[in-house]
PDB file of N, CA and C in Angstrom:
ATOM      1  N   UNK A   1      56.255 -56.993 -15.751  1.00  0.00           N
ATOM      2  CA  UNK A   1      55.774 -55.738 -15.177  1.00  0.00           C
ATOM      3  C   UNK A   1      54.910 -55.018 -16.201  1.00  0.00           C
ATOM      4  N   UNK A   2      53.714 -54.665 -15.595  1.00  0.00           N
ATOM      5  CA  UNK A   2      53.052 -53.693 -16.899  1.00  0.00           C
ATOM      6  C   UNK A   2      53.665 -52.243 -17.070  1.00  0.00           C
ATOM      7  N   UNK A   3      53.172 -51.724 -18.256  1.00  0.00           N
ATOM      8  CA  UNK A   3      53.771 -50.651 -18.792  1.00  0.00           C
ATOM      9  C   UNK A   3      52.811 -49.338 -18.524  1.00  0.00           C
ATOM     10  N   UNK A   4      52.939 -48.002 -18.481  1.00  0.00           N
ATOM     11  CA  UNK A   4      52.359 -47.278 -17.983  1.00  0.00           C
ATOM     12  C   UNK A   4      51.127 -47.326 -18.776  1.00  0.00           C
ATOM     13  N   UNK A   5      51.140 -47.019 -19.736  1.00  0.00           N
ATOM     14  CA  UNK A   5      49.682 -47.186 -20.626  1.00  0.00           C
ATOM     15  C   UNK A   5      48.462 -48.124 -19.546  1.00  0.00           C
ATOM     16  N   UNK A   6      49.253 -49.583 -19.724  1.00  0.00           N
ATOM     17  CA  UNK A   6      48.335 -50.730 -19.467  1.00  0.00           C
ATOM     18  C   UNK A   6      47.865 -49.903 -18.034  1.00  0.00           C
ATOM     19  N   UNK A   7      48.920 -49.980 -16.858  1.00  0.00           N
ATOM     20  CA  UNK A   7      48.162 -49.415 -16.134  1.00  0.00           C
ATOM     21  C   UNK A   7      46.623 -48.097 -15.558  1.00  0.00           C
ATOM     22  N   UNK A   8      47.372 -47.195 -16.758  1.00  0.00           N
ATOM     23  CA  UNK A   8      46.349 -46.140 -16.597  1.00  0.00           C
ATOM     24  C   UNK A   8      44.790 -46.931 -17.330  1.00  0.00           C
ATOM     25  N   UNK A   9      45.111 -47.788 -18.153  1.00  0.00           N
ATOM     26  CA  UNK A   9      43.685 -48.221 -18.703  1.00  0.00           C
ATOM     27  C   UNK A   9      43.342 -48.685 -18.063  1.00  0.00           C
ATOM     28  N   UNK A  10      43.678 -49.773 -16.685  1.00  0.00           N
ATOM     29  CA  UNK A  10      43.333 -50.570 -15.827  1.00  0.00           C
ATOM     30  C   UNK A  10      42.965 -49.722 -14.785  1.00  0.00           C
ATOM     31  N   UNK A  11      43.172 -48.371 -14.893  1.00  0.00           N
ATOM     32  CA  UNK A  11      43.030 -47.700 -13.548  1.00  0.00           C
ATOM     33  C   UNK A  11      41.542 -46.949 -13.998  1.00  0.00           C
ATOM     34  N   UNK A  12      41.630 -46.421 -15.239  1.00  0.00           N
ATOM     35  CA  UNK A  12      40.342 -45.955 -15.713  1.00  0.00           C
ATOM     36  C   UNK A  12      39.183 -46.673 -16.102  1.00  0.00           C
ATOM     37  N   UNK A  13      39.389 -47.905 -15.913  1.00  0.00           N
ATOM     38  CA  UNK A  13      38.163 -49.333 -16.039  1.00  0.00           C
ATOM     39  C   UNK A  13      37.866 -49.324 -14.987  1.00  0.00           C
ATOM     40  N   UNK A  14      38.849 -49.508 -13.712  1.00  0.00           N
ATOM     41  CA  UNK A  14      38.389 -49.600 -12.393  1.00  0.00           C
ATOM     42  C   UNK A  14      37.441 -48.154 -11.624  1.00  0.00           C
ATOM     43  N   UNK A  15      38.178 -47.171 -12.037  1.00  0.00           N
ATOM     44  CA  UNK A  15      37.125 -45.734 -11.900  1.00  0.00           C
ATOM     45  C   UNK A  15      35.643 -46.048 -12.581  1.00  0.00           C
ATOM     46  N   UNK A  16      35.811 -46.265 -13.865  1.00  0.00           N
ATOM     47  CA  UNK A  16      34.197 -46.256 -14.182  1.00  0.00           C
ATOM     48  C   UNK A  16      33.650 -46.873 -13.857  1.00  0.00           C
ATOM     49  N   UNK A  17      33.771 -48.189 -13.577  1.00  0.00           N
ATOM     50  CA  UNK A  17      33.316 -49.168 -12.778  1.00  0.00           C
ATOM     51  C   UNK A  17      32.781 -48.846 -11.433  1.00  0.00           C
ATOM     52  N   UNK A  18      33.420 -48.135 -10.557  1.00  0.00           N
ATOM     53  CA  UNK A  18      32.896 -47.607  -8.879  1.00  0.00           C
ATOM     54  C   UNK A  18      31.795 -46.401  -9.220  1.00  0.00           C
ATOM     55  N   UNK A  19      32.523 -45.762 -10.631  1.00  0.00           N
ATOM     56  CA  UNK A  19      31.721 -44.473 -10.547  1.00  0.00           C
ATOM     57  C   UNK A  19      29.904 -45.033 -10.960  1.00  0.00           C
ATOM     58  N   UNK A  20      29.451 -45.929 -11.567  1.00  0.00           N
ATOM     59  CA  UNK A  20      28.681 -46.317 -11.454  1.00  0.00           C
ATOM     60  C   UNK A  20      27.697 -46.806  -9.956  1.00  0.00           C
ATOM     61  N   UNK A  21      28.248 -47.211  -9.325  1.00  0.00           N
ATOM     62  CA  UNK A  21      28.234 -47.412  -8.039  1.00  0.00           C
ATOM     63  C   UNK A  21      27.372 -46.127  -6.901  1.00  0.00           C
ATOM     64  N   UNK A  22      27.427 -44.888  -7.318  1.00  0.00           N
ATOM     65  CA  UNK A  22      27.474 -43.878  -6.253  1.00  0.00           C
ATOM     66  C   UNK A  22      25.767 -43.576  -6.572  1.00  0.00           C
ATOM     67  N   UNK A  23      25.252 -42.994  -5.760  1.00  0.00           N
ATOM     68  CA  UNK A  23      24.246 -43.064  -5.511  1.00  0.00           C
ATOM     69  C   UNK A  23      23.653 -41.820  -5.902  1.00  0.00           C
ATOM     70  N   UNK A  24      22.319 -41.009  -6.193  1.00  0.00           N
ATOM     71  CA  UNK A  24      21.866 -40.208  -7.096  1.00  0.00           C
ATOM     72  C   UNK A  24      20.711 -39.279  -5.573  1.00  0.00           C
ATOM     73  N   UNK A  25      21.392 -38.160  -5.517  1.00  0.00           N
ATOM     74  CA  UNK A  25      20.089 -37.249  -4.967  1.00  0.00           C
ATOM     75  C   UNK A  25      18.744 -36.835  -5.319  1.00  0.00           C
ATOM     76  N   UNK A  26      18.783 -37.465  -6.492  1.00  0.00           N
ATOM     77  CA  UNK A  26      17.389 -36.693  -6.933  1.00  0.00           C
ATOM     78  C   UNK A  26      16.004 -38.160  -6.759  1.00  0.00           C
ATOM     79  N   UNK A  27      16.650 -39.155  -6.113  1.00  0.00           N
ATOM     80  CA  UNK A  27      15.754 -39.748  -5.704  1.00  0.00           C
ATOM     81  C   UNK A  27      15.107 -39.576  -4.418  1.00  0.00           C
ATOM     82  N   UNK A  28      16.351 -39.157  -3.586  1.00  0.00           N
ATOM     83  CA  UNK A  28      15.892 -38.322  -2.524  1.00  0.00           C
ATOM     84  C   UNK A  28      14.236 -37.661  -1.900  1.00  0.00           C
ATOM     85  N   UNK A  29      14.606 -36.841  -3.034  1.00  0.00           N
ATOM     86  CA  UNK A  29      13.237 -35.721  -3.049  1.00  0.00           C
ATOM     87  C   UNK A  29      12.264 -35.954  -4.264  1.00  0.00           C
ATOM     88  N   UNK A  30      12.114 -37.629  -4.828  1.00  0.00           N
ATOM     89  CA  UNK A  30      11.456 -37.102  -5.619  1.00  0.00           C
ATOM     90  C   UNK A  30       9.716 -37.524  -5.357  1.00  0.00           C
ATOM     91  N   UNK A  31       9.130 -36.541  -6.118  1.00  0.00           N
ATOM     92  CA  UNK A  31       7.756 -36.001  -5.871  1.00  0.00           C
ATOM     93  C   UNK A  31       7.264 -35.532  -4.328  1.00  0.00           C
ATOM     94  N   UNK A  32       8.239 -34.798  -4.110  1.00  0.00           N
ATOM     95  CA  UNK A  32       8.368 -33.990  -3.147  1.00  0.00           C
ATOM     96  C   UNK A  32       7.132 -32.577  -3.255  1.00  0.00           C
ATOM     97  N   UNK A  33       7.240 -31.966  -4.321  1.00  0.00           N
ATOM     98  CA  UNK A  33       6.601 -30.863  -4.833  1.00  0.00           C
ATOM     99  C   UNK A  33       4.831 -31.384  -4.614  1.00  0.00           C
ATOM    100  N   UNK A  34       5.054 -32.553  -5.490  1.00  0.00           N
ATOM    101  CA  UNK A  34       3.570 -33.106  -5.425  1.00  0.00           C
ATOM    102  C   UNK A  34       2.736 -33.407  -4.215  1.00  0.00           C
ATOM    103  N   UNK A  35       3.846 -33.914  -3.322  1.00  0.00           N
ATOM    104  CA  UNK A  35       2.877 -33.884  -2.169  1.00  0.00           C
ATOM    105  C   UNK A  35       2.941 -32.745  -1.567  1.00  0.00           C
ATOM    106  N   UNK A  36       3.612 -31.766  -1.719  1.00  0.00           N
ATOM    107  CA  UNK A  36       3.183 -30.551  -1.127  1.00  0.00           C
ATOM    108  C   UNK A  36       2.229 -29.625  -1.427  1.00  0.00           C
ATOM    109  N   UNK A  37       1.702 -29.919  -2.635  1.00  0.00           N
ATOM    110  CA  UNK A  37       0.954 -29.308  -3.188  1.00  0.00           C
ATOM    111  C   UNK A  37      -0.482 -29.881  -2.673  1.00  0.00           C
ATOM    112  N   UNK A  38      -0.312 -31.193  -2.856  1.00  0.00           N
ATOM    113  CA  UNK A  38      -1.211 -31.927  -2.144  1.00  0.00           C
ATOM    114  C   UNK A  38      -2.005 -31.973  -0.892  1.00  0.00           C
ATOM    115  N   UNK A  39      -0.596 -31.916  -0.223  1.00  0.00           N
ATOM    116  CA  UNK A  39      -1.290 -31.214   1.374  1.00  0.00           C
ATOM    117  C   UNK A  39      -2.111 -30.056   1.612  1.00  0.00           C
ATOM    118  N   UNK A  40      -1.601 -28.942   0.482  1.00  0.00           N
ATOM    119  CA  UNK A  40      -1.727 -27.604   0.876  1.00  0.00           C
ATOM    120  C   UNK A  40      -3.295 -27.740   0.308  1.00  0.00           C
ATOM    121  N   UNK A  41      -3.798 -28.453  -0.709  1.00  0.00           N
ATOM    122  CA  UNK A  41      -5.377 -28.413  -1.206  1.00  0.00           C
ATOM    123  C   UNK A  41      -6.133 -29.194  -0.339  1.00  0.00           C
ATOM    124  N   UNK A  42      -5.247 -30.091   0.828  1.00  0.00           N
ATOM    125  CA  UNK A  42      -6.104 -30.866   1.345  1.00  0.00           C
ATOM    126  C   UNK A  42      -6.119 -30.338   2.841  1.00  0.00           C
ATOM    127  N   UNK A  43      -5.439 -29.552   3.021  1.00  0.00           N
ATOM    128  CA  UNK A  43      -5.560 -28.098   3.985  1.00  0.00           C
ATOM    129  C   UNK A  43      -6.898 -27.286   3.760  1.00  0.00           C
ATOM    130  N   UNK A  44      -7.266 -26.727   2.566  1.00  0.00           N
ATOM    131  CA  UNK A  44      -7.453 -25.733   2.541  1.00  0.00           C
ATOM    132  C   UNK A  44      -8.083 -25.800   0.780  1.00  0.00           C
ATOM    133  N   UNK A  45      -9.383 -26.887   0.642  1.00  0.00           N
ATOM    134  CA  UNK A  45      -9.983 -27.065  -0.354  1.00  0.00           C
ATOM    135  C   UNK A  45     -10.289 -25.880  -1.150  1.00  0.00           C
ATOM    136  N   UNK A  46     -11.037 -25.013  -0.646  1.00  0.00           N
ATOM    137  CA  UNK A  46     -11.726 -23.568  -0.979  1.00  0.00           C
ATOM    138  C   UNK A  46     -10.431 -21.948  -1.212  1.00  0.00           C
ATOM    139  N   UNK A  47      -9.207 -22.468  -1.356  1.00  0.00           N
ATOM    140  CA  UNK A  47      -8.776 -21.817  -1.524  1.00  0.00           C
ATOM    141  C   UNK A  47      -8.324 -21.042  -2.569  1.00  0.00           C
ATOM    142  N   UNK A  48      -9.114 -21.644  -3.800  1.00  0.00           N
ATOM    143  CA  UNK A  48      -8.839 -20.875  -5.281  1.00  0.00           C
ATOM    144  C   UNK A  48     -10.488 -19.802  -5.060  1.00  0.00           C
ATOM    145  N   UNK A  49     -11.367 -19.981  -3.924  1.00  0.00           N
ATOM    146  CA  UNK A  49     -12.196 -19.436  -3.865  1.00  0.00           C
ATOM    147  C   UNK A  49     -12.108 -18.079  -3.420  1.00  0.00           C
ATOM    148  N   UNK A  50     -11.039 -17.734  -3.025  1.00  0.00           N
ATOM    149  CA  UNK A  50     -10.456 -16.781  -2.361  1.00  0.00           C
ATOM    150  C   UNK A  50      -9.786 -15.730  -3.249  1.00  0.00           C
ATOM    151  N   UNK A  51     -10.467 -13.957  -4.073  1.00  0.00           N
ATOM    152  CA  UNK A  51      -9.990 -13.346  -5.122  1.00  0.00           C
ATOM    153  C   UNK A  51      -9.401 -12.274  -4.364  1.00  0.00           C
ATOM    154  N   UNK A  52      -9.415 -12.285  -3.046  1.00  0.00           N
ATOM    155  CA  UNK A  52      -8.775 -10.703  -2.229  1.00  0.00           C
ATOM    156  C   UNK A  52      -7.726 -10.727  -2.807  1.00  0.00           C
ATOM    157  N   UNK A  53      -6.754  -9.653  -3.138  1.00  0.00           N
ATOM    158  CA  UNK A  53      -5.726  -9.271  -3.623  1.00  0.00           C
ATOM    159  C   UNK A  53      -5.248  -9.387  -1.821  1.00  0.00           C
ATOM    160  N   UNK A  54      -3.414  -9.662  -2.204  1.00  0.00           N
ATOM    161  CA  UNK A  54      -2.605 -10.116  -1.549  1.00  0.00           C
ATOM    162  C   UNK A  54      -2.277  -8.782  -0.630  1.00  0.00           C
ATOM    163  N   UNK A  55      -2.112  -8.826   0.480  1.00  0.00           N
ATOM    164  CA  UNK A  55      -2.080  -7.134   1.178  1.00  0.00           C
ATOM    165  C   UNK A  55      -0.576  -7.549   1.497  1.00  0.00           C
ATOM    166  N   UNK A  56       0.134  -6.148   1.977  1.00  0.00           N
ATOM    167  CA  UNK A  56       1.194  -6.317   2.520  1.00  0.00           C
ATOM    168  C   UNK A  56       2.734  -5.469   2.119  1.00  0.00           C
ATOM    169  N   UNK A  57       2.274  -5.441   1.127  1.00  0.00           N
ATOM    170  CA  UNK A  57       3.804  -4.607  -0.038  1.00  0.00           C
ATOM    171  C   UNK A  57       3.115  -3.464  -0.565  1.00  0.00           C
ATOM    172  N   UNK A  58       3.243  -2.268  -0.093  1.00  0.00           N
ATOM    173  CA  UNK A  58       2.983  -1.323  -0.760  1.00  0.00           C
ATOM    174  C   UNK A  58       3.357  -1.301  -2.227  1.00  0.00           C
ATOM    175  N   UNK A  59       2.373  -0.952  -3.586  1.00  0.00           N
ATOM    176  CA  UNK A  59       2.992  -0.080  -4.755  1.00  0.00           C
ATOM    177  C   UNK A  59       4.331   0.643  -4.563  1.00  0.00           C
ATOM    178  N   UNK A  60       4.265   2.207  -4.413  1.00  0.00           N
ATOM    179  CA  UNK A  60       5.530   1.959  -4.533  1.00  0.00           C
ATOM    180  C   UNK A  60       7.002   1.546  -4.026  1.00  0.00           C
ATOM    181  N   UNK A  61       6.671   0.773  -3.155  1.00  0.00           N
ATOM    182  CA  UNK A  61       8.021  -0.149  -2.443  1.00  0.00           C
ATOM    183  C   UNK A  61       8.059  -1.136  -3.423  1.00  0.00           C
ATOM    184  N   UNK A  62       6.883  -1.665  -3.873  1.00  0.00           N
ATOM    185  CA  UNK A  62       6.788  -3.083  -4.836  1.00  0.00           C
ATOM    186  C   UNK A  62       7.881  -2.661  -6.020  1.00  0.00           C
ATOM    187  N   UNK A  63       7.455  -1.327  -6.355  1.00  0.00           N
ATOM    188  CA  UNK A  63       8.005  -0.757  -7.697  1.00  0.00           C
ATOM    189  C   UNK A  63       9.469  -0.581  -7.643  1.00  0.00           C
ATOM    190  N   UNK A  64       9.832  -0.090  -6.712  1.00  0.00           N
ATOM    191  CA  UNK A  64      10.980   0.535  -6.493  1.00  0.00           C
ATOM    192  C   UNK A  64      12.222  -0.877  -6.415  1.00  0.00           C
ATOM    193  N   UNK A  65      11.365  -1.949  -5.520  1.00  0.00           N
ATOM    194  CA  UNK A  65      12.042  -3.410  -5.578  1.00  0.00           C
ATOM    195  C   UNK A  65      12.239  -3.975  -7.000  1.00  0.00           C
ATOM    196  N   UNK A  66      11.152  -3.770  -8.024  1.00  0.00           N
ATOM    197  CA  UNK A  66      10.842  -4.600  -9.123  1.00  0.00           C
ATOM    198  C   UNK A  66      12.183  -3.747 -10.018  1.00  0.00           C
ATOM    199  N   UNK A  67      12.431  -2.103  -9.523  1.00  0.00           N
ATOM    200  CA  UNK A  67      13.545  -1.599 -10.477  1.00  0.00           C
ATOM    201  C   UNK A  67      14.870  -1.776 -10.299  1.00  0.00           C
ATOM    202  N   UNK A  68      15.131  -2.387  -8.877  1.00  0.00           N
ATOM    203  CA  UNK A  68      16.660  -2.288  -8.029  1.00  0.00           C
ATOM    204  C   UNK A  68      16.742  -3.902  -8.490  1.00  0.00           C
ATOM    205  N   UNK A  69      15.530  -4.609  -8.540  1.00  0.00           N
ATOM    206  CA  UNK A  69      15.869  -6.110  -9.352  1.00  0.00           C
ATOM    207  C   UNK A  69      16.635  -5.858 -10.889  1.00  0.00           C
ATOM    208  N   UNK A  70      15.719  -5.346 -11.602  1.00  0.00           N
ATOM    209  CA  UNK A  70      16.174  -5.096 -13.186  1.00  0.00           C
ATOM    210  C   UNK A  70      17.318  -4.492 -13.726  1.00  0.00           C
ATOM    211  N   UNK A  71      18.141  -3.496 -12.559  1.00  0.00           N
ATOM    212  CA  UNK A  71      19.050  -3.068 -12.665  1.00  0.00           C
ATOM    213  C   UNK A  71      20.298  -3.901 -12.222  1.00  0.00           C
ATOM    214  N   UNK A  72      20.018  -4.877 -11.298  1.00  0.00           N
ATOM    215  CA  UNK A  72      21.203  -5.428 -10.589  1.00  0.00           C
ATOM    216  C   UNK A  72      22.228  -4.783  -9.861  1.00  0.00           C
ATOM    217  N   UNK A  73      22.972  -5.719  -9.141  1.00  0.00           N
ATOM    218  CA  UNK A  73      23.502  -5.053  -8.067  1.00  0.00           C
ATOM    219  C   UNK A  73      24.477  -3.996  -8.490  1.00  0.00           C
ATOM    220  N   UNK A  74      24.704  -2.762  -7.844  1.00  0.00           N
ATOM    221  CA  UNK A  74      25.481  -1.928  -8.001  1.00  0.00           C
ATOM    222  C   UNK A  74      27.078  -1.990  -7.204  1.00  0.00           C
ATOM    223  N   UNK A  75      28.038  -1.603  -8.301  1.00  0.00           N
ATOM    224  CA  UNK A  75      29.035  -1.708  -7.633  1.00  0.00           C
ATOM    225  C   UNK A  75      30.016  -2.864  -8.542  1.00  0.00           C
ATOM    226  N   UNK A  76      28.925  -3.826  -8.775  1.00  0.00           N
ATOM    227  CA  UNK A  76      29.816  -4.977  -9.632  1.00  0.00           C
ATOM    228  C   UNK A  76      30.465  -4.838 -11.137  1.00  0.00           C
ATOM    229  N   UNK A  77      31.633  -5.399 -10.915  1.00  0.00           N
ATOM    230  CA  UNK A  77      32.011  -5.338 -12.301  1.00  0.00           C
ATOM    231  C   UNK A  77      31.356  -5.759 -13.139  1.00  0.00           C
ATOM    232  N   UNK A  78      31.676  -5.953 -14.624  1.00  0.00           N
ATOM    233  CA  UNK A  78      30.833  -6.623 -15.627  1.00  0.00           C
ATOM    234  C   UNK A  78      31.794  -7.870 -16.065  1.00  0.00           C
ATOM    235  N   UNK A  79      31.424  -9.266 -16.202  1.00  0.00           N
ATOM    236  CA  UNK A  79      31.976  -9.736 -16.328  1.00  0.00           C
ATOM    237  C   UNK A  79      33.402  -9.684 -17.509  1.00  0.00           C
ATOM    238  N   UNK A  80      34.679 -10.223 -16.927  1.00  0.00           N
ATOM    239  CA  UNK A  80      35.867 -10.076 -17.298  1.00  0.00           C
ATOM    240  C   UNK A  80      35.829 -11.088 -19.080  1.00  0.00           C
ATOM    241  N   UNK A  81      36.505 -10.305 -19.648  1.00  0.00           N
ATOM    242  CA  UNK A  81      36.896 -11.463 -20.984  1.00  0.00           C
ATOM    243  C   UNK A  81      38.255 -11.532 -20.999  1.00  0.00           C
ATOM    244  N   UNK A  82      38.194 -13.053 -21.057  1.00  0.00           N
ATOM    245  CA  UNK A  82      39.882 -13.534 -21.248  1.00  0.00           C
ATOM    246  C   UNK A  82      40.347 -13.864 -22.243  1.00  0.00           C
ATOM    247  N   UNK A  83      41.607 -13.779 -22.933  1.00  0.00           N
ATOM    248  CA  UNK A  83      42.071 -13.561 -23.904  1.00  0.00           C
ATOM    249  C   UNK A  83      43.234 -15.404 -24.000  1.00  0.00           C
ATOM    250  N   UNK A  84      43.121 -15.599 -24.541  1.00  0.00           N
ATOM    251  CA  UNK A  84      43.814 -17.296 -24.173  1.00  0.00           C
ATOM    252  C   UNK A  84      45.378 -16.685 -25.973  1.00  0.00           C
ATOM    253  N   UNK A  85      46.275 -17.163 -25.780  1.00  0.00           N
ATOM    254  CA  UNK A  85      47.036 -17.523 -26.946  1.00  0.00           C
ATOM    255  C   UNK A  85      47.908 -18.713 -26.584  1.00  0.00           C
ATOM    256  N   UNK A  86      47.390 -19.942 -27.819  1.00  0.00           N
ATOM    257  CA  UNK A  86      47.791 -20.971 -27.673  1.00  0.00           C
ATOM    258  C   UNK A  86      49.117 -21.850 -28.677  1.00  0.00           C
ATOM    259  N   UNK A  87      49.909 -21.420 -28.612  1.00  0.00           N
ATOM    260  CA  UNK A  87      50.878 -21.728 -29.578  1.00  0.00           C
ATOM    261  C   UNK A  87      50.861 -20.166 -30.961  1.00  0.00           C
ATOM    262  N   UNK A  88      50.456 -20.395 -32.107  1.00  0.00           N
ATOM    263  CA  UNK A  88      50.214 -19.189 -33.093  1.00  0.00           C
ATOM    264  C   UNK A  88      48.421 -18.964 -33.199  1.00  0.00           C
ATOM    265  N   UNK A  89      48.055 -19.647 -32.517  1.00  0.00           N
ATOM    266  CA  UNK A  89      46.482 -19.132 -32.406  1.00  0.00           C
ATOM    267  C   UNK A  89      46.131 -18.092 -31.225  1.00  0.00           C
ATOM    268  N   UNK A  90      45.639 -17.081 -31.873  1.00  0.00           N
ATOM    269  CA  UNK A  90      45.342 -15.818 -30.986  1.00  0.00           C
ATOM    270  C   UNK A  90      43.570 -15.326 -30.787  1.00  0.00           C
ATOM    271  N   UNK A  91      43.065 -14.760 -30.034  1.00  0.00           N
ATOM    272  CA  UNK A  91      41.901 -14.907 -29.809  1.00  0.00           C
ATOM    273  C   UNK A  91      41.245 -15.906 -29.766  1.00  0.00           C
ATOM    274  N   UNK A  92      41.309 -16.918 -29.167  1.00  0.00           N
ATOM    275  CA  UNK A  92      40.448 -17.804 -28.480  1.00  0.00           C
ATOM    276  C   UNK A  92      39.572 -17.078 -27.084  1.00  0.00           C
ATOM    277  N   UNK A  93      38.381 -17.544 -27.214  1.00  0.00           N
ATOM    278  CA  UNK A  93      37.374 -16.862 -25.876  1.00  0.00           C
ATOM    279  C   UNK A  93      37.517 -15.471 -26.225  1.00  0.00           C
ATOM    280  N   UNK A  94      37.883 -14.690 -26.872  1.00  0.00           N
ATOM    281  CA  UNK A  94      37.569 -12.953 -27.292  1.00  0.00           C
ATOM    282  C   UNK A  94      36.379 -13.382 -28.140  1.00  0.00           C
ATOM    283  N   UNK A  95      35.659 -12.316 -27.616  1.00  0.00           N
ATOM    284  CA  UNK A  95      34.169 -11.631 -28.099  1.00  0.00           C
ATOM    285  C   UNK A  95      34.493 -10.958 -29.543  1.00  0.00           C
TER     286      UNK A  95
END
């Protein structure tokens, strides 16, 4: 009969082994960006020809957005610090 050790090593050979196996999203989409970019110049060649400023967002709504960004949301805490003691070691993760 094997012994627990042997087993767990046999069990963690067999994991890495499958985990190799699984398949990767980023092949999915890749050069995705590129052809979109692509399309959009082959849409619409003359379009760096184009200097009108962008209409639509008033100044100060723009402004007022650009300050409620920089401030962040209101209401939220600030993130928590946790204090860990691990046997006679104290402050671990304290700032």
């Amino acid at each position: 009969m094997l012994s627990k050790p042997s087993i767990t090593i046999v069990f963690l050979i067999i994991l890495l082994f499958s985990a190799g196996c699984t398949q990767s999203t980023l092949n999915n989409h890749w050069g995705s960006s590129f052809e979109a970019s692509k399309a959009n110049q082959i849409a619409n060649p003359d379009a760096s020809e184009n200097l009108d400023p962008v209409v639509g967002l008033d100044g100060h709504v723009a402004e007022r957005t650009m300050e409620s960004y920089r401030q962040g949301p209101e209401g939220q805490k600030k993130s928590a610090t946790y204090n860990l003691r691990l046997g006679g070691i104290e402050g671990i993760g304290a700032k």
